[in-house]
PDB file of N, CA and C in Angstrom:
ATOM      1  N   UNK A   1      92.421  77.868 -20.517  1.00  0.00           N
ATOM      2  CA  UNK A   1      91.848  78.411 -19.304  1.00  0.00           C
ATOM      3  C   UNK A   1      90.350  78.587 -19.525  1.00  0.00           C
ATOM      4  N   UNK A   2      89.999  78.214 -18.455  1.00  0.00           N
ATOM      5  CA  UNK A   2      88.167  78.085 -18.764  1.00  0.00           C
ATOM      6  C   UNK A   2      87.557  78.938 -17.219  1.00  0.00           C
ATOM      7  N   UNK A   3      86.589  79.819 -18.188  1.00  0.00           N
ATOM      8  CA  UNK A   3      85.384  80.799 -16.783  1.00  0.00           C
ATOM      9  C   UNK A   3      84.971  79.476 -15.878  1.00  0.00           C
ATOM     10  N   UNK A   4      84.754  79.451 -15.299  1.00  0.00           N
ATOM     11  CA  UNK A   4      83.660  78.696 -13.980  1.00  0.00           C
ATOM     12  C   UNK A   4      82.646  78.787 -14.528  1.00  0.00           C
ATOM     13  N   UNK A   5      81.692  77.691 -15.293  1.00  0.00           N
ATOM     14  CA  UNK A   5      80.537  77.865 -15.483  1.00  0.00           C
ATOM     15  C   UNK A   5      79.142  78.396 -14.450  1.00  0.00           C
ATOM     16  N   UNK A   6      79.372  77.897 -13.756  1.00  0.00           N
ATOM     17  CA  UNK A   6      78.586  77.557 -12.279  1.00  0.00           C
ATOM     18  C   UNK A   6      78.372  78.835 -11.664  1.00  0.00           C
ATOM     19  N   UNK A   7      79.156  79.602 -11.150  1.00  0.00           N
ATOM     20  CA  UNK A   7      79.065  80.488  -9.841  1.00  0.00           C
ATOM     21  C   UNK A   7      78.697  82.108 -10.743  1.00  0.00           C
ATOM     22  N   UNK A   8      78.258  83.129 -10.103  1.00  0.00           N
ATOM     23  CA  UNK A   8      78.441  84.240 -10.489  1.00  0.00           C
ATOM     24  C   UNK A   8      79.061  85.383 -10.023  1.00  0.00           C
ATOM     25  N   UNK A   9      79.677  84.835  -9.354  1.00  0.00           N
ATOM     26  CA  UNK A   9      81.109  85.619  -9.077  1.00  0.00           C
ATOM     27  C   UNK A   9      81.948  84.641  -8.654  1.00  0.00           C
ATOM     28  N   UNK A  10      83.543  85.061  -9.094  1.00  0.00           N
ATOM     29  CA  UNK A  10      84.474  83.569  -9.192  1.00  0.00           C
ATOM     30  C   UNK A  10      86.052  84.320  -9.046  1.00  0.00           C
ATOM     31  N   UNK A  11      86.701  84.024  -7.898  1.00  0.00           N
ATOM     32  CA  UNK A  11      87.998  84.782  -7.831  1.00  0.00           C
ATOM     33  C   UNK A  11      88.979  83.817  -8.291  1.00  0.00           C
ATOM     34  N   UNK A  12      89.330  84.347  -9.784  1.00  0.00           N
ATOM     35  CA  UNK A  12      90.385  83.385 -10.770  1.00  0.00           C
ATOM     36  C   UNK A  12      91.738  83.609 -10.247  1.00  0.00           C
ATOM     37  N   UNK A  13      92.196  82.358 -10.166  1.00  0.00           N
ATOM     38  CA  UNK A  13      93.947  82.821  -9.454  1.00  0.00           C
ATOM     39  C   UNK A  13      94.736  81.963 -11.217  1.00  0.00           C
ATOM     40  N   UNK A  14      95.602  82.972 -11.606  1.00  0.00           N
ATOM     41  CA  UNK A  14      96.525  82.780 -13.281  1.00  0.00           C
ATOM     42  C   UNK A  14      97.387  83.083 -12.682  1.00  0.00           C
ATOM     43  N   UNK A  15      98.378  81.997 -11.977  1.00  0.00           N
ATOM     44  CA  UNK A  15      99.722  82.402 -11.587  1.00  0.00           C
ATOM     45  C   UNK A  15      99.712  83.092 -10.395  1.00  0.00           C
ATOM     46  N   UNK A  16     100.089  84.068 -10.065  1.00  0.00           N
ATOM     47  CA  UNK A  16     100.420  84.158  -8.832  1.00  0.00           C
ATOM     48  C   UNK A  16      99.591  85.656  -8.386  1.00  0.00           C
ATOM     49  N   UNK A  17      98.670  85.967  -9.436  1.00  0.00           N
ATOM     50  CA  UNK A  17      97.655  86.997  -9.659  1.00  0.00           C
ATOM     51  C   UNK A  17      96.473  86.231  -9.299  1.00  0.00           C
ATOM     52  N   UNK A  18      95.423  86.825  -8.492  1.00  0.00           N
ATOM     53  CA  UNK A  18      93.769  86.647  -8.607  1.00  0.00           C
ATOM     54  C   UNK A  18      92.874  87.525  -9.353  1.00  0.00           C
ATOM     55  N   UNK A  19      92.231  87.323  -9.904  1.00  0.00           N
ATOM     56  CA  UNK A  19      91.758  88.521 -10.600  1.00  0.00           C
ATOM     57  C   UNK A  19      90.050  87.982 -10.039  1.00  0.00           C
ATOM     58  N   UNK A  20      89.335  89.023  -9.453  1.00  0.00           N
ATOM     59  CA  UNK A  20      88.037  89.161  -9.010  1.00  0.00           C
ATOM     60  C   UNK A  20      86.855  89.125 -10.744  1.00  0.00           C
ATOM     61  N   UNK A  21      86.274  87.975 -10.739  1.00  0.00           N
ATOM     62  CA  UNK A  21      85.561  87.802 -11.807  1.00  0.00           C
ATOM     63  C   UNK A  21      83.651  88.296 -11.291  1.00  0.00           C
ATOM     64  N   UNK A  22      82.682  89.128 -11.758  1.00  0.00           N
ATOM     65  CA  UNK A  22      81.964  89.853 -10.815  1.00  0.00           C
ATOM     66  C   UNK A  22      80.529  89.389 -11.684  1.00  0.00           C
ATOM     67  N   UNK A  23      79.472  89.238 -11.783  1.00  0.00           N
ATOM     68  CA  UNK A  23      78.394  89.465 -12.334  1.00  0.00           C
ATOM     69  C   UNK A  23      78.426  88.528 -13.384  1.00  0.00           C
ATOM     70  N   UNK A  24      78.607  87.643 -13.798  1.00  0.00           N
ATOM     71  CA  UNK A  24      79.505  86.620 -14.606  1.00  0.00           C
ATOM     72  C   UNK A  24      78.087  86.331 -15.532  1.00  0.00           C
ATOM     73  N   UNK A  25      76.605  86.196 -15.217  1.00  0.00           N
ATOM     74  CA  UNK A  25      75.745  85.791 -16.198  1.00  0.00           C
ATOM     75  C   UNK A  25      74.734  87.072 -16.736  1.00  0.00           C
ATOM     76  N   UNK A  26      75.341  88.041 -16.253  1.00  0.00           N
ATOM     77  CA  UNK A  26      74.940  89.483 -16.950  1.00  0.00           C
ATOM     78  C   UNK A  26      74.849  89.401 -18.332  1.00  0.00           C
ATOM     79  N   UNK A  27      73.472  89.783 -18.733  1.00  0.00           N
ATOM     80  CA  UNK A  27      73.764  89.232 -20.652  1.00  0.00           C
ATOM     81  C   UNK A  27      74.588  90.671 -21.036  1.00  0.00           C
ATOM     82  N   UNK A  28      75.242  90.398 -21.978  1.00  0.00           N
ATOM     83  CA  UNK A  28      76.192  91.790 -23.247  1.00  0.00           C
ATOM     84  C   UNK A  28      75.582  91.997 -23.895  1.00  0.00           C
ATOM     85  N   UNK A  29      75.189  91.016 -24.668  1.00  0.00           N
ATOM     86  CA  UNK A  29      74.700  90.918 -25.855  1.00  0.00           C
ATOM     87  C   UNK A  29      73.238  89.825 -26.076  1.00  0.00           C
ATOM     88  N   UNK A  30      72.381  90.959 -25.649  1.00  0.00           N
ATOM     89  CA  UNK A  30      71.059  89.938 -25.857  1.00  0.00           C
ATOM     90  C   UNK A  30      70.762  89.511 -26.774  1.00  0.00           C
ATOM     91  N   UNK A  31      70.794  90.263 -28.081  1.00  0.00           N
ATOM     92  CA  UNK A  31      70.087  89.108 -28.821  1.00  0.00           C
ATOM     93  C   UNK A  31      70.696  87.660 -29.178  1.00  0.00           C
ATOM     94  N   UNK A  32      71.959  87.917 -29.264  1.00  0.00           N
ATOM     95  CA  UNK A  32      72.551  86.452 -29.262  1.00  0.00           C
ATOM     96  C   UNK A  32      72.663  85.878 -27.921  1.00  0.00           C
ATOM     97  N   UNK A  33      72.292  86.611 -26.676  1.00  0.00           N
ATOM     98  CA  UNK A  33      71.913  85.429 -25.778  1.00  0.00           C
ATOM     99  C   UNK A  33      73.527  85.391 -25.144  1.00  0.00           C
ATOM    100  N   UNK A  34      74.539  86.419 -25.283  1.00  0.00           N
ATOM    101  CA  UNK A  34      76.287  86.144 -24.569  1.00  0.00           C
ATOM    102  C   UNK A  34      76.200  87.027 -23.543  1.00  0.00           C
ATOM    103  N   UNK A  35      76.602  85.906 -22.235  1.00  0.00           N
ATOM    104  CA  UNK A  35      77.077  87.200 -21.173  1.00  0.00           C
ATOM    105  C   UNK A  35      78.430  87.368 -20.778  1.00  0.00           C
ATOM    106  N   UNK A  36      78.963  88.378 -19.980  1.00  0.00           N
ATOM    107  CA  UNK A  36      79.719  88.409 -19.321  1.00  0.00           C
ATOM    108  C   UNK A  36      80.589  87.557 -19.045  1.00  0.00           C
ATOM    109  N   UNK A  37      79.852  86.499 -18.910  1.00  0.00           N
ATOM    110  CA  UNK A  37      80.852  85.321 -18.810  1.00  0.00           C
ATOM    111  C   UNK A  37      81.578  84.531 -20.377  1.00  0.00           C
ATOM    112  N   UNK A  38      80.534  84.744 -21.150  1.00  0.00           N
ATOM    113  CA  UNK A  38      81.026  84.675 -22.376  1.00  0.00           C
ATOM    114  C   UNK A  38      82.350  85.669 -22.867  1.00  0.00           C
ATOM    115  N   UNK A  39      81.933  86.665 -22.651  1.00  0.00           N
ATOM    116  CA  UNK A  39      82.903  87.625 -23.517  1.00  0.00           C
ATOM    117  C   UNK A  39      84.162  87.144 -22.672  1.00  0.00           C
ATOM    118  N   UNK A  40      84.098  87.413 -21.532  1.00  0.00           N
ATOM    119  CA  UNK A  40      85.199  86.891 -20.812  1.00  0.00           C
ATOM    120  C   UNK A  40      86.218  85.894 -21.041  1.00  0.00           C
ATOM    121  N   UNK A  41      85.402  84.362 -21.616  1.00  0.00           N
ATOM    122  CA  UNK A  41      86.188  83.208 -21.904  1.00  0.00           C
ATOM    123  C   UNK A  41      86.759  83.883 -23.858  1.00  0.00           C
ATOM    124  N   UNK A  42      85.791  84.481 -24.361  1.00  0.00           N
ATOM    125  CA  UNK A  42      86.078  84.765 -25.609  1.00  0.00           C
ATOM    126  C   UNK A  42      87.489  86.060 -25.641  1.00  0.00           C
ATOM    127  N   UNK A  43      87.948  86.494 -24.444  1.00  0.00           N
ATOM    128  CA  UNK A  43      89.142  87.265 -24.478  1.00  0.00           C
ATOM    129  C   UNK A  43      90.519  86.373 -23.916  1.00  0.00           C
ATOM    130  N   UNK A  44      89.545  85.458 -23.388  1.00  0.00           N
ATOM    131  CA  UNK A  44      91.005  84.966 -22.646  1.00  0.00           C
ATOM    132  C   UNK A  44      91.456  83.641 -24.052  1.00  0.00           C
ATOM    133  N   UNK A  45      90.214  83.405 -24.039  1.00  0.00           N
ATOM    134  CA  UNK A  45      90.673  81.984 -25.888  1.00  0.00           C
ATOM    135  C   UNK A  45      91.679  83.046 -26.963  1.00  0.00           C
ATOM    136  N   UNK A  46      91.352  84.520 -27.060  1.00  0.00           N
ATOM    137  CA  UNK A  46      92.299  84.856 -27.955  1.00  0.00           C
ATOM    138  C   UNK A  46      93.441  85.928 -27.287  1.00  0.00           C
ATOM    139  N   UNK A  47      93.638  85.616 -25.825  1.00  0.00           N
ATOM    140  CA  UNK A  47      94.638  86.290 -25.305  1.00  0.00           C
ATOM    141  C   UNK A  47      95.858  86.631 -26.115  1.00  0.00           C
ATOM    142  N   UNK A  48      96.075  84.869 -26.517  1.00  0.00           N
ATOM    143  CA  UNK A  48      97.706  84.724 -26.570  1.00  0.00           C
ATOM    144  C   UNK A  48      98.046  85.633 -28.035  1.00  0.00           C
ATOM    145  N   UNK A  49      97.020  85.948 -28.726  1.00  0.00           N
ATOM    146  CA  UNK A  49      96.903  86.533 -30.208  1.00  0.00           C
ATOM    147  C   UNK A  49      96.983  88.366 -29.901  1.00  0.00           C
ATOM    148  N   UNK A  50      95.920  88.618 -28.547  1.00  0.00           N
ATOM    149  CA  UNK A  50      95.979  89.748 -28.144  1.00  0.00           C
ATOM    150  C   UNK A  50      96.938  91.037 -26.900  1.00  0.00           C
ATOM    151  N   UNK A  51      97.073  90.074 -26.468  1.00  0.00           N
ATOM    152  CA  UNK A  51      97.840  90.747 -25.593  1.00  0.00           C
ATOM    153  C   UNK A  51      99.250  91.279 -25.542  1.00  0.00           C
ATOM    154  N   UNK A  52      99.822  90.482 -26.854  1.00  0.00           N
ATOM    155  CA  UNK A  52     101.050  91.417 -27.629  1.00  0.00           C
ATOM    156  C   UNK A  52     100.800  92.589 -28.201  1.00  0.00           C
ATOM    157  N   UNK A  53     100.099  92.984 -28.870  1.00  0.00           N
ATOM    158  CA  UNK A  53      99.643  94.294 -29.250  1.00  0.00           C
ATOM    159  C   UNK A  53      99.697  95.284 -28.032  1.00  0.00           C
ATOM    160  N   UNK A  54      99.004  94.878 -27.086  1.00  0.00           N
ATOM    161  CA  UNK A  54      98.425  95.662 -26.013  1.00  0.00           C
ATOM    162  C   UNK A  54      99.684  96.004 -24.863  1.00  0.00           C
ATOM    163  N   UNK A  55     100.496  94.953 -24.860  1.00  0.00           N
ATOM    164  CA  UNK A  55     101.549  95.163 -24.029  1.00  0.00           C
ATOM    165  C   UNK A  55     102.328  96.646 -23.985  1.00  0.00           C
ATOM    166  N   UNK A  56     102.511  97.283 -23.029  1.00  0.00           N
ATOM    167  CA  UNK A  56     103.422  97.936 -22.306  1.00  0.00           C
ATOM    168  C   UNK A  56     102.537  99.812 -23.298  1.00  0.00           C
ATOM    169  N   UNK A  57     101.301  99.595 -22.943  1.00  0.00           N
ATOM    170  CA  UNK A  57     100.783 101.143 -24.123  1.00  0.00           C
ATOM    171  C   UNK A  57      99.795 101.281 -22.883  1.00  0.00           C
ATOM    172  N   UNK A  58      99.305 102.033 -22.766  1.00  0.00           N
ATOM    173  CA  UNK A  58      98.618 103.328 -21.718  1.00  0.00           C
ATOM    174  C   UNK A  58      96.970 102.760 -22.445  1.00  0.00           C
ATOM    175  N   UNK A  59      96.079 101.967 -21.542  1.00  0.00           N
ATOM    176  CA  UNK A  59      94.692 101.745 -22.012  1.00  0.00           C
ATOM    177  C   UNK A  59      93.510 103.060 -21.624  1.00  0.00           C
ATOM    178  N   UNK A  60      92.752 103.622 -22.397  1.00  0.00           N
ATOM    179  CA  UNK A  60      91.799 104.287 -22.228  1.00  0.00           C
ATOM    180  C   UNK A  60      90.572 103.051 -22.664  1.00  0.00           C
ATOM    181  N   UNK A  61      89.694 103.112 -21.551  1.00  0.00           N
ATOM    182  CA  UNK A  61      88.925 102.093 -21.116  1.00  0.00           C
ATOM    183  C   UNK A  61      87.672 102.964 -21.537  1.00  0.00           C
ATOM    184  N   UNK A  62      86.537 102.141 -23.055  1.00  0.00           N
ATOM    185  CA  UNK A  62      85.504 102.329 -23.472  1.00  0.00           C
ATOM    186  C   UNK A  62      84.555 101.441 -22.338  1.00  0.00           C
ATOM    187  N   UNK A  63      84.087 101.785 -21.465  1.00  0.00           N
ATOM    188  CA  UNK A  63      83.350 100.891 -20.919  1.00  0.00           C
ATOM    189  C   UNK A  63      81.464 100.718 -20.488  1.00  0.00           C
ATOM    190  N   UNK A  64      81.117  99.810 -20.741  1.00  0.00           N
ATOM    191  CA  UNK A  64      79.745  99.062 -21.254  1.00  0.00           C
ATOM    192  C   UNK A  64      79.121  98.539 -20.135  1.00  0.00           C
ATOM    193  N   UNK A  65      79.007  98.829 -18.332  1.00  0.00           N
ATOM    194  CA  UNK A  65      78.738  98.357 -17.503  1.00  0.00           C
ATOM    195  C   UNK A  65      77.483  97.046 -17.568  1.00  0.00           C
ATOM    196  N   UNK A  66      76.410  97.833 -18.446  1.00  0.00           N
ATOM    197  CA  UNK A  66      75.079  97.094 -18.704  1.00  0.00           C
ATOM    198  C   UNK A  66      74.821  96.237 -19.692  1.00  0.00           C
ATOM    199  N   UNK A  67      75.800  95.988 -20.711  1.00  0.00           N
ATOM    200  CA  UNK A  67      75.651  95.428 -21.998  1.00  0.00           C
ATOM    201  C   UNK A  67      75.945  96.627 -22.994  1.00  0.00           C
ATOM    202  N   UNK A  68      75.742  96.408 -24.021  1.00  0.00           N
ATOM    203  CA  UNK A  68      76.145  96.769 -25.323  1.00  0.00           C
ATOM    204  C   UNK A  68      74.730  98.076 -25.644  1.00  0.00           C
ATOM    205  N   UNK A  69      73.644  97.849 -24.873  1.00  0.00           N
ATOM    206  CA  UNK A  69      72.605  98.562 -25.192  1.00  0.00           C
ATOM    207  C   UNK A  69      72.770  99.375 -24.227  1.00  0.00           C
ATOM    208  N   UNK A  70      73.155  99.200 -23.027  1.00  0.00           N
ATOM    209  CA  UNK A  70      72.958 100.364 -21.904  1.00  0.00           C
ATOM    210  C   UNK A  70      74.016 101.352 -22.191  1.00  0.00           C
ATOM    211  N   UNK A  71      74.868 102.500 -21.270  1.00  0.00           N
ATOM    212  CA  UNK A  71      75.029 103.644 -21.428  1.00  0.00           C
ATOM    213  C   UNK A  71      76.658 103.319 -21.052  1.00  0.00           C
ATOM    214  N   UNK A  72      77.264 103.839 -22.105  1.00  0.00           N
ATOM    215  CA  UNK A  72      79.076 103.897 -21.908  1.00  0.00           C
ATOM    216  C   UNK A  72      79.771 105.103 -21.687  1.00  0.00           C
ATOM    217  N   UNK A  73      81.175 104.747 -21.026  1.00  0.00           N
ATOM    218  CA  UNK A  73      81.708 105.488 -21.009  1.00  0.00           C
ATOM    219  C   UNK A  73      82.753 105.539 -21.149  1.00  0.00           C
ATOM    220  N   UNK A  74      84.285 106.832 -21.124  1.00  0.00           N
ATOM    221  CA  UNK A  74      85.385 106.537 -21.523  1.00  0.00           C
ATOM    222  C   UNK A  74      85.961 106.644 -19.835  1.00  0.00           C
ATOM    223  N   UNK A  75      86.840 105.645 -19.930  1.00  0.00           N
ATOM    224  CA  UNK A  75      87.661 106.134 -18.464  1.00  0.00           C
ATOM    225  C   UNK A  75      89.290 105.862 -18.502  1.00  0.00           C
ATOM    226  N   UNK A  76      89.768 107.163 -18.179  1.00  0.00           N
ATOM    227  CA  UNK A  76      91.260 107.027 -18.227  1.00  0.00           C
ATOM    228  C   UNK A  76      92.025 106.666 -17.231  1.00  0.00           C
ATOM    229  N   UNK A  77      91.356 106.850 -16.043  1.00  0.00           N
ATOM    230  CA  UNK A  77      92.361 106.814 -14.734  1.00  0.00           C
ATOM    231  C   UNK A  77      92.151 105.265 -14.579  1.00  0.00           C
ATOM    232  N   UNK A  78      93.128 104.563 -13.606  1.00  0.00           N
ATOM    233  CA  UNK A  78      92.760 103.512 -13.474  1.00  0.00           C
ATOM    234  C   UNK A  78      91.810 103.386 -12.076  1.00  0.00           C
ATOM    235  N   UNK A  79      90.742 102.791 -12.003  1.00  0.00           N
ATOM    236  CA  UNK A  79      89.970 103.254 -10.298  1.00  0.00           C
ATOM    237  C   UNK A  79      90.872 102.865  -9.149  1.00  0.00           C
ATOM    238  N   UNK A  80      90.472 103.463  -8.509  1.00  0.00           N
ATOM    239  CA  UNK A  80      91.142 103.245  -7.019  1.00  0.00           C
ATOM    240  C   UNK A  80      91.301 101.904  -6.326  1.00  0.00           C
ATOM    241  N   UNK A  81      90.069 101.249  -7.132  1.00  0.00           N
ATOM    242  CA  UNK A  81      89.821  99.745  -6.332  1.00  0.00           C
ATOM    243  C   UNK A  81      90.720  98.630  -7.017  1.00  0.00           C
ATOM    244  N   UNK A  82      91.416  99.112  -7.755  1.00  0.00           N
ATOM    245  CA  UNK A  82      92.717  98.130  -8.948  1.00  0.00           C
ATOM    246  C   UNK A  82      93.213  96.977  -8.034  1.00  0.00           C
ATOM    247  N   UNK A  83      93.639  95.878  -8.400  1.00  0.00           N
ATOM    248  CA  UNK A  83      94.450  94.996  -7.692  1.00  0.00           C
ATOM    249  C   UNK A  83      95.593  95.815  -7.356  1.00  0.00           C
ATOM    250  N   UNK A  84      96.753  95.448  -6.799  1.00  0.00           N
ATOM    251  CA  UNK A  84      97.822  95.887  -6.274  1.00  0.00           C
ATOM    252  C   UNK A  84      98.905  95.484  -7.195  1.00  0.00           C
ATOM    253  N   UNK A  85      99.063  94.569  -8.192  1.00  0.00           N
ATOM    254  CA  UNK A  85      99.294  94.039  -9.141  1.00  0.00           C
ATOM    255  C   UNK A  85      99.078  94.399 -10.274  1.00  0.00           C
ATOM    256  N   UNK A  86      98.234  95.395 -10.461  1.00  0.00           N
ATOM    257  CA  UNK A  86      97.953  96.261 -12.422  1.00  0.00           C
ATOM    258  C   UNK A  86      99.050  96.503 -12.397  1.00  0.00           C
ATOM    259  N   UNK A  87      99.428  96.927 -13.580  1.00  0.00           N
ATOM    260  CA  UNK A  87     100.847  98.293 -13.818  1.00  0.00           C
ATOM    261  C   UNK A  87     100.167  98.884 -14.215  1.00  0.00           C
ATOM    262  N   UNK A  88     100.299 100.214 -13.768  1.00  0.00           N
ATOM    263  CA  UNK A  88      99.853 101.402 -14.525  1.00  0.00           C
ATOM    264  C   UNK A  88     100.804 102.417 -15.037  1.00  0.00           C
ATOM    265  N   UNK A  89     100.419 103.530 -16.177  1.00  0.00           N
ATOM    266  CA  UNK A  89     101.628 104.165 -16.628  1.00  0.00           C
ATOM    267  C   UNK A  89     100.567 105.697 -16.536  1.00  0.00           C
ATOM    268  N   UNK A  90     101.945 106.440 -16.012  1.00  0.00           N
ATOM    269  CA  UNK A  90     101.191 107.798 -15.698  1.00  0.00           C
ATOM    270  C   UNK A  90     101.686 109.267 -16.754  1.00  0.00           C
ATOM    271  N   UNK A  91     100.938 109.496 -17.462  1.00  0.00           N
ATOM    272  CA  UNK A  91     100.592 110.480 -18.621  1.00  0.00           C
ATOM    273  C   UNK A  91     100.484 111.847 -18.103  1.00  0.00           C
ATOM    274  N   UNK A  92     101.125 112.808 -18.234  1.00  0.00           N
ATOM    275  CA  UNK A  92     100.900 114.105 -17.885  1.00  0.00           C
ATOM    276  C   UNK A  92     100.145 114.934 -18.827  1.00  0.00           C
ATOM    277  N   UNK A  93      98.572 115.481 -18.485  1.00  0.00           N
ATOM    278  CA  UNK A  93      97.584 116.032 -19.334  1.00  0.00           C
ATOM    279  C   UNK A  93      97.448 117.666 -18.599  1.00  0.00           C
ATOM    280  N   UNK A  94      97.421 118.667 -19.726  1.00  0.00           N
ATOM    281  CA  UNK A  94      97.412 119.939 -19.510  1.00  0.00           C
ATOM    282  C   UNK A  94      95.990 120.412 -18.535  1.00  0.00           C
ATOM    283  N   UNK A  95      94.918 119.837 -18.970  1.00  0.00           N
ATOM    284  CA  UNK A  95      93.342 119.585 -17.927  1.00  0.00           C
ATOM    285  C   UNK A  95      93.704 119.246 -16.854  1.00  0.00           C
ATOM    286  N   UNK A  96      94.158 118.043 -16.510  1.00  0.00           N
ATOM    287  CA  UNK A  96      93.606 116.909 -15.827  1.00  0.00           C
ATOM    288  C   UNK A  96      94.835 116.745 -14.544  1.00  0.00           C
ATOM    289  N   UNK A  97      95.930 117.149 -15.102  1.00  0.00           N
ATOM    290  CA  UNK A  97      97.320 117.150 -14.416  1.00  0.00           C
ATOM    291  C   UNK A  97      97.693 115.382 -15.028  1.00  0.00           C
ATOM    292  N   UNK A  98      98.383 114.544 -13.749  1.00  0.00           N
ATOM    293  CA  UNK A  98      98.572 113.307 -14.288  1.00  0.00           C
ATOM    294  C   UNK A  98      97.786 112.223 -14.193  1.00  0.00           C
ATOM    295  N   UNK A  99      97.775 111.133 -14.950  1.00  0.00           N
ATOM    296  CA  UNK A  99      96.623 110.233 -15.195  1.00  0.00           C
ATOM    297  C   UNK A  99      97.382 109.141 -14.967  1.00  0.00           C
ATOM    298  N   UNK A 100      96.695 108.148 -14.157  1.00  0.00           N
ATOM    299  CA  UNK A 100      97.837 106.342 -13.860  1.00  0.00           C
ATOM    300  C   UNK A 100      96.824 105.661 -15.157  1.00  0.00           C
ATOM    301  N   UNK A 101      97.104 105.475 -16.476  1.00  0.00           N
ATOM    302  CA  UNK A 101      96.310 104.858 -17.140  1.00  0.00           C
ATOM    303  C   UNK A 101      96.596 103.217 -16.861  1.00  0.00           C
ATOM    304  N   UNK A 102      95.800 102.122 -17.031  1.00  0.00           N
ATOM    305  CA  UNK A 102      96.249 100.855 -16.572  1.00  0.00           C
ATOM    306  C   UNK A 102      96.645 100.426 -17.853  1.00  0.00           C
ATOM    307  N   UNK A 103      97.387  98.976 -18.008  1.00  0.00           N
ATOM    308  CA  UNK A 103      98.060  98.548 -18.826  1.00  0.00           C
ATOM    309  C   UNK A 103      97.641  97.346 -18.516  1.00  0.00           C
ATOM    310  N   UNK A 104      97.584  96.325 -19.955  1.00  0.00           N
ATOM    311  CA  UNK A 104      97.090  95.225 -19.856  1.00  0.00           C
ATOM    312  C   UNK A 104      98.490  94.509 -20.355  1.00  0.00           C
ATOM    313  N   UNK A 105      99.311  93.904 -19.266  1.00  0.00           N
ATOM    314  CA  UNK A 105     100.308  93.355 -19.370  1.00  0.00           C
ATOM    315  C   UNK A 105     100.166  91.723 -19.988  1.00  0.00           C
ATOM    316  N   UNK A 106      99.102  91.052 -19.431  1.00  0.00           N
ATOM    317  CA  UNK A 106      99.076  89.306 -19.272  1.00  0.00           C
ATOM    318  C   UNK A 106      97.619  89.430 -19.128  1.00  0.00           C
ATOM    319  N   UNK A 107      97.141  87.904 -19.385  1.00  0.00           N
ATOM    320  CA  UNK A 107      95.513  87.753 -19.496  1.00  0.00           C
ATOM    321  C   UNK A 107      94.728  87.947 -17.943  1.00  0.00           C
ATOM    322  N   UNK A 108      95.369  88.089 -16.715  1.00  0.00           N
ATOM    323  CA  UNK A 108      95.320  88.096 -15.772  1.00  0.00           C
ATOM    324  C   UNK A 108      94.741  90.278 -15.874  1.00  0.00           C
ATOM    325  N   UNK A 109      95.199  90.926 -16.238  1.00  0.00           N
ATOM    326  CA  UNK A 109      94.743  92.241 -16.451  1.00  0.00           C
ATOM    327  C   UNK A 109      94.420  92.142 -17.362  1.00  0.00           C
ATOM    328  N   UNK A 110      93.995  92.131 -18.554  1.00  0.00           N
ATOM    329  CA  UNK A 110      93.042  91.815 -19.556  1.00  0.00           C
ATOM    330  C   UNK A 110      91.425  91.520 -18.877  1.00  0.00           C
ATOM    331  N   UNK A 111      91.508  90.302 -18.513  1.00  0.00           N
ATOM    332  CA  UNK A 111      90.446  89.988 -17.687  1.00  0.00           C
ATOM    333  C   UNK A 111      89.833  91.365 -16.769  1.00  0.00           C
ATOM    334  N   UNK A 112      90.638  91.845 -15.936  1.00  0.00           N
ATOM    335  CA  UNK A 112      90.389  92.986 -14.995  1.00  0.00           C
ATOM    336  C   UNK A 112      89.890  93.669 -16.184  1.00  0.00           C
ATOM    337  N   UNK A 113      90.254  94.083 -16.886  1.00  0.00           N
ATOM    338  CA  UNK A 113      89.526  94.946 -17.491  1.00  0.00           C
ATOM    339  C   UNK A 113      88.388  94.969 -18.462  1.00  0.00           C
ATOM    340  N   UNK A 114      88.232  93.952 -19.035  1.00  0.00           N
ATOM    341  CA  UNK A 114      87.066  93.019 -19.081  1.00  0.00           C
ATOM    342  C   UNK A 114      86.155  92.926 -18.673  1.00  0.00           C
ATOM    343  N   UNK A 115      86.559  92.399 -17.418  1.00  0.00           N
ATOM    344  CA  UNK A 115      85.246  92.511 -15.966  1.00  0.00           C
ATOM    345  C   UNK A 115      84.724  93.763 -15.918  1.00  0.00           C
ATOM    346  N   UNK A 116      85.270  95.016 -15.939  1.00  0.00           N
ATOM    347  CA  UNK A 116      85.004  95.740 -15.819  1.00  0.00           C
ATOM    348  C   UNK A 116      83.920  96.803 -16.579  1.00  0.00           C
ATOM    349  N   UNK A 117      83.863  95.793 -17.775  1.00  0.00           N
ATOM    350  CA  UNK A 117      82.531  96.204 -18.962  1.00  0.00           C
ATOM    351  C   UNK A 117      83.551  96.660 -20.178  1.00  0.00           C
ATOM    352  N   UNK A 118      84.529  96.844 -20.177  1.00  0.00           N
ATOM    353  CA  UNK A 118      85.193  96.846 -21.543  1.00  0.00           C
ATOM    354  C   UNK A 118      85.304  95.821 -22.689  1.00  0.00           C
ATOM    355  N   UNK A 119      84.499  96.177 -23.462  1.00  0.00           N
ATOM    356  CA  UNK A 119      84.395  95.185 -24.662  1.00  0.00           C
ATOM    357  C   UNK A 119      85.477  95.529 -25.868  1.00  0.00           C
TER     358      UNK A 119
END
């Protein structure tokens, strides 16, 4: 499976999922010159290695909106704007009450979360 070189924003359809691809030549990582679109193809080339691990566990999302130099954060809930298609799994926290954390089932949510600045 290969990013769209071309466009900078690109709605990937993997099966019977679309996953909204957003900002695609945003650099990550300047000094080596990788964007967004890089890291992207570089999660989905080692999906098939990663996404067993990750299957069916509650993700807390480190996320990197600007690159690797700009300002992160942790996010547990899954946002409101999710495909209709995430799974999410919901955690009961003594703070917070309950949390829908998302789950990266297939490279199709992987990606989503990806896009989303999670490195």
């Amino acid at each position: 499976m290969r990013i769209p070189s071309r466009a900078d924003d690109v709605a990937l359809r993997l099966g019977r999922r679309t996953v909204e691809l957003t900002n695609l030549g945003k650099l990550f990582f300047p000094e080596a010159g990788y964007t967004k679109r890089d890291l992207l193809q570089y999660y989905a080339d080692v999906s098939s290695a990663l996404v067993p691990h990750l299957r069916d566990r509650a993700m807390v999302m480190k996320r990197y909106p600007n690159g690797i130099h700009g300002k992160c954060f942790f996010m547990k809930r899954t946002p409101p704007s999710h495909p209709e298609w995430l799974e999410t799994c919901e955690i009961s926290h003594k703070s917070a009450g309950r949390i829908a954390f998302p789950m990266v089932q297939d490279l199709a949510s992987l990606l989503w979360v990806v896009n989303l600045g999670c490195i």
